[in-house]
Protein backbone atom coordinates (compact mmCIF):
# COMPACT_ATOMS: atom_id res chain seq x y z
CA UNK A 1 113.53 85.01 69.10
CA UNK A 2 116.78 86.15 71.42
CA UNK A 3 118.40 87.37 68.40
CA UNK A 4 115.31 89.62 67.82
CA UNK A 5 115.28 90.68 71.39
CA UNK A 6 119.26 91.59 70.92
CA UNK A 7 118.40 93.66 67.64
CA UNK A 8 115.51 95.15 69.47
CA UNK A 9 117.78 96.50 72.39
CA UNK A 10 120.46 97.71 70.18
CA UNK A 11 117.80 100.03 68.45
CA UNK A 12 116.06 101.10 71.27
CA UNK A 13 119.37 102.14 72.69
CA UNK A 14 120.33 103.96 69.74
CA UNK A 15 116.80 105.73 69.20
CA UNK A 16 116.89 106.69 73.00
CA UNK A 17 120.94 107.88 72.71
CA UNK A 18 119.74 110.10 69.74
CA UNK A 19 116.99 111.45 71.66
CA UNK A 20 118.78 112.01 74.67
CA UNK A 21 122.27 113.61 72.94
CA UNK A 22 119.92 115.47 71.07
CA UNK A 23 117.87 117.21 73.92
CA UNK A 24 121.54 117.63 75.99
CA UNK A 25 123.36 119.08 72.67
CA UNK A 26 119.96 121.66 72.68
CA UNK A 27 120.44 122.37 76.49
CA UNK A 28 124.49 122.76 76.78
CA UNK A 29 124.33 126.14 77.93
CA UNK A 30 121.77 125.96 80.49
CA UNK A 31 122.91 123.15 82.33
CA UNK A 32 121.90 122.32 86.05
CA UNK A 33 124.74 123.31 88.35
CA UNK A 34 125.32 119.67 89.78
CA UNK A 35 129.00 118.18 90.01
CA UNK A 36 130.45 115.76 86.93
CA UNK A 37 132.63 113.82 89.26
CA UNK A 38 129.62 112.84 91.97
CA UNK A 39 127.27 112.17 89.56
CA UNK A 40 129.71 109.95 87.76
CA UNK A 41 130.70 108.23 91.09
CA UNK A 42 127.12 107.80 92.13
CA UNK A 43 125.77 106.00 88.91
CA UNK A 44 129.35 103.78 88.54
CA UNK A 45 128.81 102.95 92.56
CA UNK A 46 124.83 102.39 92.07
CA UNK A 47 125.04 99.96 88.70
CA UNK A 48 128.14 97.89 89.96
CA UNK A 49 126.07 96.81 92.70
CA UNK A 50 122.81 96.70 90.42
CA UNK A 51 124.27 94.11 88.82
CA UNK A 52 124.59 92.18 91.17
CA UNK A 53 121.29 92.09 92.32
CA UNK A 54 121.13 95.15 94.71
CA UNK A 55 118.94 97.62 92.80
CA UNK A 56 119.87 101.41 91.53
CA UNK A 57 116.89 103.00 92.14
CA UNK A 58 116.22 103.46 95.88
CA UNK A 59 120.76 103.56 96.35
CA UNK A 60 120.59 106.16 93.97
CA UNK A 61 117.36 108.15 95.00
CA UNK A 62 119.24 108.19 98.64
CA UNK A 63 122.75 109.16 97.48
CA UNK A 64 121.29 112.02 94.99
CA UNK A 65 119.25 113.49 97.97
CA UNK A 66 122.52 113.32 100.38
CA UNK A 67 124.71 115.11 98.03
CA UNK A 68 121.72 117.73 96.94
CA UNK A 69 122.41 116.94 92.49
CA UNK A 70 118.85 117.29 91.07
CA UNK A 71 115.60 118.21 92.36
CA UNK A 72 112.91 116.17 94.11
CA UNK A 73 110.51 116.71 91.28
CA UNK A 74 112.93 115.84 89.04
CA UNK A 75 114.29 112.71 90.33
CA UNK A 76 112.10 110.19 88.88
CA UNK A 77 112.77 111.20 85.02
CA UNK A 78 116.62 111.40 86.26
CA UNK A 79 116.40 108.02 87.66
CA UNK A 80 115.16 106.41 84.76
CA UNK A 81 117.08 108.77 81.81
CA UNK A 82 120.51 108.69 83.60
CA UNK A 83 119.80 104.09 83.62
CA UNK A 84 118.56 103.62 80.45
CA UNK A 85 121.98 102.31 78.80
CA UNK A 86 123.13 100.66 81.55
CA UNK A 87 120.22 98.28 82.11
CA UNK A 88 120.18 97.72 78.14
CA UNK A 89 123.79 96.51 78.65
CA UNK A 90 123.08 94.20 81.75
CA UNK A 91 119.82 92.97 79.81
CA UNK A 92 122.11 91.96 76.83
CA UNK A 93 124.56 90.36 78.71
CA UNK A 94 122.27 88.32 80.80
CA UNK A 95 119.49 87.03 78.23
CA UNK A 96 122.89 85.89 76.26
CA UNK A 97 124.37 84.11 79.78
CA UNK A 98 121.07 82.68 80.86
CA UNK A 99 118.72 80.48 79.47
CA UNK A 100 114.49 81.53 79.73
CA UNK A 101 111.92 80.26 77.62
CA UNK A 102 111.45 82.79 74.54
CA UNK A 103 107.99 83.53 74.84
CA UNK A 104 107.97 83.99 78.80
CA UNK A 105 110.55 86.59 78.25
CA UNK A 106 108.69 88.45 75.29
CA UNK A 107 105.59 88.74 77.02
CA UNK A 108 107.02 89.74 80.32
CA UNK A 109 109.20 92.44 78.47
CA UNK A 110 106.65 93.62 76.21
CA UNK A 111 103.97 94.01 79.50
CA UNK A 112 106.53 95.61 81.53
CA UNK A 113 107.02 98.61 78.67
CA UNK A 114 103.77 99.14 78.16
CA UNK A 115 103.05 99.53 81.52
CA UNK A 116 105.83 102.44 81.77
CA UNK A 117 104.49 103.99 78.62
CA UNK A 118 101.50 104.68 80.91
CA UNK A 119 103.08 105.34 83.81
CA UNK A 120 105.82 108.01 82.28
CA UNK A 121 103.32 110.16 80.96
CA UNK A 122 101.44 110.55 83.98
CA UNK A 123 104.81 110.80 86.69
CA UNK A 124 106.21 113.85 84.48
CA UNK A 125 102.75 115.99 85.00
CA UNK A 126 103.21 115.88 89.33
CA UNK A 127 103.72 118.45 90.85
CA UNK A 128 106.76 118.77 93.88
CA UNK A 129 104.36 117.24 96.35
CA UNK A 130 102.95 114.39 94.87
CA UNK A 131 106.36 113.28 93.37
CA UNK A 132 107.65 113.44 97.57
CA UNK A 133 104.73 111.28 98.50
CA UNK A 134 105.06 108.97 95.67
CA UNK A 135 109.03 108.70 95.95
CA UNK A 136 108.46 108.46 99.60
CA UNK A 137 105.83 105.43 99.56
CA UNK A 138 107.94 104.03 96.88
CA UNK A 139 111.00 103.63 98.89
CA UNK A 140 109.07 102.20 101.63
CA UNK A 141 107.79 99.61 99.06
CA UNK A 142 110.88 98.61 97.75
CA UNK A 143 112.51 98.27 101.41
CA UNK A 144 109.72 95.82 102.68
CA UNK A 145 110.79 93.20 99.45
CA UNK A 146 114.45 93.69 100.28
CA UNK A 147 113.46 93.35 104.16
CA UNK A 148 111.21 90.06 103.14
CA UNK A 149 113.78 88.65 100.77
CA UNK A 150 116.50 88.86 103.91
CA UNK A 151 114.35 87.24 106.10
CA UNK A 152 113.44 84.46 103.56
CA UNK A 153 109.62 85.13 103.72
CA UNK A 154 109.30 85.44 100.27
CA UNK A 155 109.05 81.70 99.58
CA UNK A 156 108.70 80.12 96.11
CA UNK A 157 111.52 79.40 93.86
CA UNK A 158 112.23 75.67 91.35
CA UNK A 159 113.74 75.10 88.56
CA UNK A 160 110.99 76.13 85.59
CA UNK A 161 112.73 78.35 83.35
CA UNK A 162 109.41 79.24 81.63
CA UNK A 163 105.69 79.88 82.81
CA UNK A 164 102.32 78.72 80.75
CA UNK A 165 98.95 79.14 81.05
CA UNK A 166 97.54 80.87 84.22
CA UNK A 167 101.07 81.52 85.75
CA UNK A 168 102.30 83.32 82.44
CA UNK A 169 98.91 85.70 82.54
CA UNK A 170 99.76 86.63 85.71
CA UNK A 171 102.92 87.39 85.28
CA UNK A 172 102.44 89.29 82.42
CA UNK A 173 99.95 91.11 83.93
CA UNK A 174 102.03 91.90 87.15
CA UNK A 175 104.68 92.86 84.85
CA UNK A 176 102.39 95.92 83.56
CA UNK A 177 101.66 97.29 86.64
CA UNK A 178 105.54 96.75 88.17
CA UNK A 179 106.62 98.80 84.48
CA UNK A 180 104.22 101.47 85.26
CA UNK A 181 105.15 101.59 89.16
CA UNK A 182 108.79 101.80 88.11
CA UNK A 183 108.42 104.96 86.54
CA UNK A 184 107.69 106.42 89.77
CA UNK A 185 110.87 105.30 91.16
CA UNK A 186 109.32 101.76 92.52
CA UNK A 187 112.53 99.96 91.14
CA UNK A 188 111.15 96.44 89.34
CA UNK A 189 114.10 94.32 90.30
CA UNK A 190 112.84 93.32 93.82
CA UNK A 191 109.46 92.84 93.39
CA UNK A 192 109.79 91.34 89.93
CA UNK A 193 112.18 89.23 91.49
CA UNK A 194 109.45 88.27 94.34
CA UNK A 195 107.34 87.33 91.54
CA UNK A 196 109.31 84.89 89.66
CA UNK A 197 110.06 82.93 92.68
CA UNK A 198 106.15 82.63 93.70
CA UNK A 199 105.21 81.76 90.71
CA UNK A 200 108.02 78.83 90.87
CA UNK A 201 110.89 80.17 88.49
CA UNK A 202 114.52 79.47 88.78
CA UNK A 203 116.06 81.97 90.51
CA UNK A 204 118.27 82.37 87.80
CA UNK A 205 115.74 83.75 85.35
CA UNK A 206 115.06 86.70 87.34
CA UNK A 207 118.29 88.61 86.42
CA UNK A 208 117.00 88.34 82.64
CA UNK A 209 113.37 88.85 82.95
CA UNK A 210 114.19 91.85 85.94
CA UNK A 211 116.97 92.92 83.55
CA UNK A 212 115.08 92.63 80.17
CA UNK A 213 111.34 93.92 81.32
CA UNK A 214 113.58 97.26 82.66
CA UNK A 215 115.85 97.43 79.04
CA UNK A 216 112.57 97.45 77.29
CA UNK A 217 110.54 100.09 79.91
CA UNK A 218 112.76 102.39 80.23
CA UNK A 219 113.58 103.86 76.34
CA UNK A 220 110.36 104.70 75.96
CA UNK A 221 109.28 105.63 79.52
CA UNK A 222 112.70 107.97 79.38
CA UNK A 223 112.11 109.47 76.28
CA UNK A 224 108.51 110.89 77.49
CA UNK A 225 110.59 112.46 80.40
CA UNK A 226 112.98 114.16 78.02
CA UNK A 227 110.67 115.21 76.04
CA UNK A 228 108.62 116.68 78.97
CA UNK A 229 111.68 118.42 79.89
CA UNK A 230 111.20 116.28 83.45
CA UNK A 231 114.59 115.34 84.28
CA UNK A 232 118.20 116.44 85.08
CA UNK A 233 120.11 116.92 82.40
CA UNK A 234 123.68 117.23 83.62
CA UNK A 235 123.24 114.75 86.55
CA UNK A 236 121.76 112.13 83.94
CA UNK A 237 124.70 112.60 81.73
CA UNK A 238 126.95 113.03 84.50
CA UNK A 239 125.90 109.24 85.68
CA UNK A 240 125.01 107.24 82.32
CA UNK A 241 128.16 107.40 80.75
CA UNK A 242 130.25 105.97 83.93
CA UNK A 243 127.86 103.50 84.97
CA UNK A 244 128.65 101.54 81.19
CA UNK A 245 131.92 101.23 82.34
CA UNK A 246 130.74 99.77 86.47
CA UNK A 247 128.46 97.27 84.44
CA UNK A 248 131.51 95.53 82.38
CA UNK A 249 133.49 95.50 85.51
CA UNK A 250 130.73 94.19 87.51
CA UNK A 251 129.22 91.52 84.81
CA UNK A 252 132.91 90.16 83.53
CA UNK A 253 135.38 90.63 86.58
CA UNK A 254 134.00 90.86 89.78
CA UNK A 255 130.90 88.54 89.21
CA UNK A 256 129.97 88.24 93.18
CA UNK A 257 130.76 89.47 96.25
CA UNK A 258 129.48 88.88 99.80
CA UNK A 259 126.43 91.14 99.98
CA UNK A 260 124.86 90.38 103.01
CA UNK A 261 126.00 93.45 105.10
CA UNK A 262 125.60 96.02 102.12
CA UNK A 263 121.94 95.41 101.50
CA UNK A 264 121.00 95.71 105.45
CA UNK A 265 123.07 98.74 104.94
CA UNK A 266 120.83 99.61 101.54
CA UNK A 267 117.56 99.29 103.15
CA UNK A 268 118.49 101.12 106.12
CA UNK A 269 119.50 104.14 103.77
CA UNK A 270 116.05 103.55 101.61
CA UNK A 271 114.31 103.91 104.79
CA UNK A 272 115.52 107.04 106.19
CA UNK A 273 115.48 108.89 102.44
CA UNK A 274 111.55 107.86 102.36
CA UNK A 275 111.35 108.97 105.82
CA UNK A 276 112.91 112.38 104.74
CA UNK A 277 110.77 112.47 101.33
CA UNK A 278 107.43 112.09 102.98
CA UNK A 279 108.75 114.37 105.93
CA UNK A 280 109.21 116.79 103.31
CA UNK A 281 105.82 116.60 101.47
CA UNK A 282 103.81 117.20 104.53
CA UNK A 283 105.52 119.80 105.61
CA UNK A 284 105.03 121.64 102.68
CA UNK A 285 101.64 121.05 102.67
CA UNK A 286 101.14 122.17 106.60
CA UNK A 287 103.13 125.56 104.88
């Protein structure tokens, strides 16, 4: 069953790559005016450190904002177009590291990408607005796990490396709505990650289950963006193709580092770009 998840990935990836060449190849002379060389640092800088266990979303959503390369409307197809191949490389090397019980995995992946099938379709129709408010609320979201996980009050965690029964239906179930939520820029690996350990995981499993449900999600989810036209073109290039390169390094040299100081830094960033977001909605709306 791993080997069919593995052949899975690797076609997914190369459907999505056609897709996505494809729609850039159509678009090369009407590119966004954003900058190769910060979009390549931002998605090398954001994977590294989503590999080991920080999350690219919200670092990402801030650092796009600060140096003004897409679009609010735009960043949530961005987000998940420009991560696609990275997050199919970190699922592949973690399911391969780390052991989780076959069907556990399956169902969780499977539930998380049909969650974002849903979700996709309805994020690229918002308008300006709505995609401030939602990005806003998001980042908020995804700050209060981070905050809870660094002041251990998300308690839970064993040894299982599988779930059965009425623990796997909820956590397939969760796993749908966190695929659909991610779409919208609510990144999975935190609360996912929250999940596992209430449900009494190892807290090893999370990297492949967090890793995997987002590898299977985000193909499809990304491809209904693209095809909507609903993301950056350039700036998703711009950061894919780099961020391969941060995984490897991250994955098979650097393996850990101490964290602790970078994520208080991370959710104090998150914080102040929803802050900024929401400011933003309203005050269009009061225009």
């Amino acid at each position: 069953m791993i080997t069919a998840i593995w052949i899975s990935l690797v076609i997914m990836a190369g459907w999505f790559s056609f897709i996505f060449v494809k729609d850039f190849i159509k678009h090369k002379d009407n590119l966004e005016k954003v900058s190769w060389l910060k979009t390549g640092i931002i998605g090398s800088i954001v994977n590294f450190f989503d590999v080991l266990g920080i999350g690219a979303f919200a670092p990402q959503t801030a650092l796009l904002k600060f140096t003004k390369q897409t679009e609010d409307r735009l960043l949530p197809g961005t987000l998940n177009v420009s991560n696609t191949l990275p997050v199919i490389l970190q699922a592949i090397i973690f399911i391969t590291i780390i052991e989780v019980e076959p069907l556990t995995l399956v169902l969780m992946l499977l539930s998380a990408a049909g969650g974002a099938i849903l979700g996709a379709g309805i994020v690229a129709k918002l308008s300006e607005r709505k995609i401030r408010l939602t990005m806003g609320f998001a980042l908020l979201v995804t700050a209060g796990f981070m905050f809870a996980g660094k002041m251990n009050w998300i308690q839970g965690g064993g040894e299982a490396i599988g779930l059965y029964g009425s623990k796997l239906i909820i956590a397939v179930a969760a796993n749908f709505v966190l695929g659909a939520l991610m779409t919208a820029g609510i990144g999975l690996y935190a609360p996912c990650m929250a999940l596992i350990f209430a449900l009494g995981m190892s807290p090893k499993v999370a990297f492949p289950i967090m890793m995997g449900s987002c590898a299977f999600l985000m193909p499809p989810a990304s491809v209904r963006f693209i095809k909507e036209g609903a993301y950056n073109r350039k700036a998703s290039m711009g950061m894919a193709i780099p961020s391969l390169v941060a995984v490897l390094v991250a994955a098979f040299v650097v393996k850990s580092l101490p964290l602790d100081t970078l994520r208080w830094l991370v959710i104090g960033v998150i914080l102040y770009t929803a802050l900024v977001m929401l400011r933003a909605a309203y005050a269009k709306q009061k225009n």
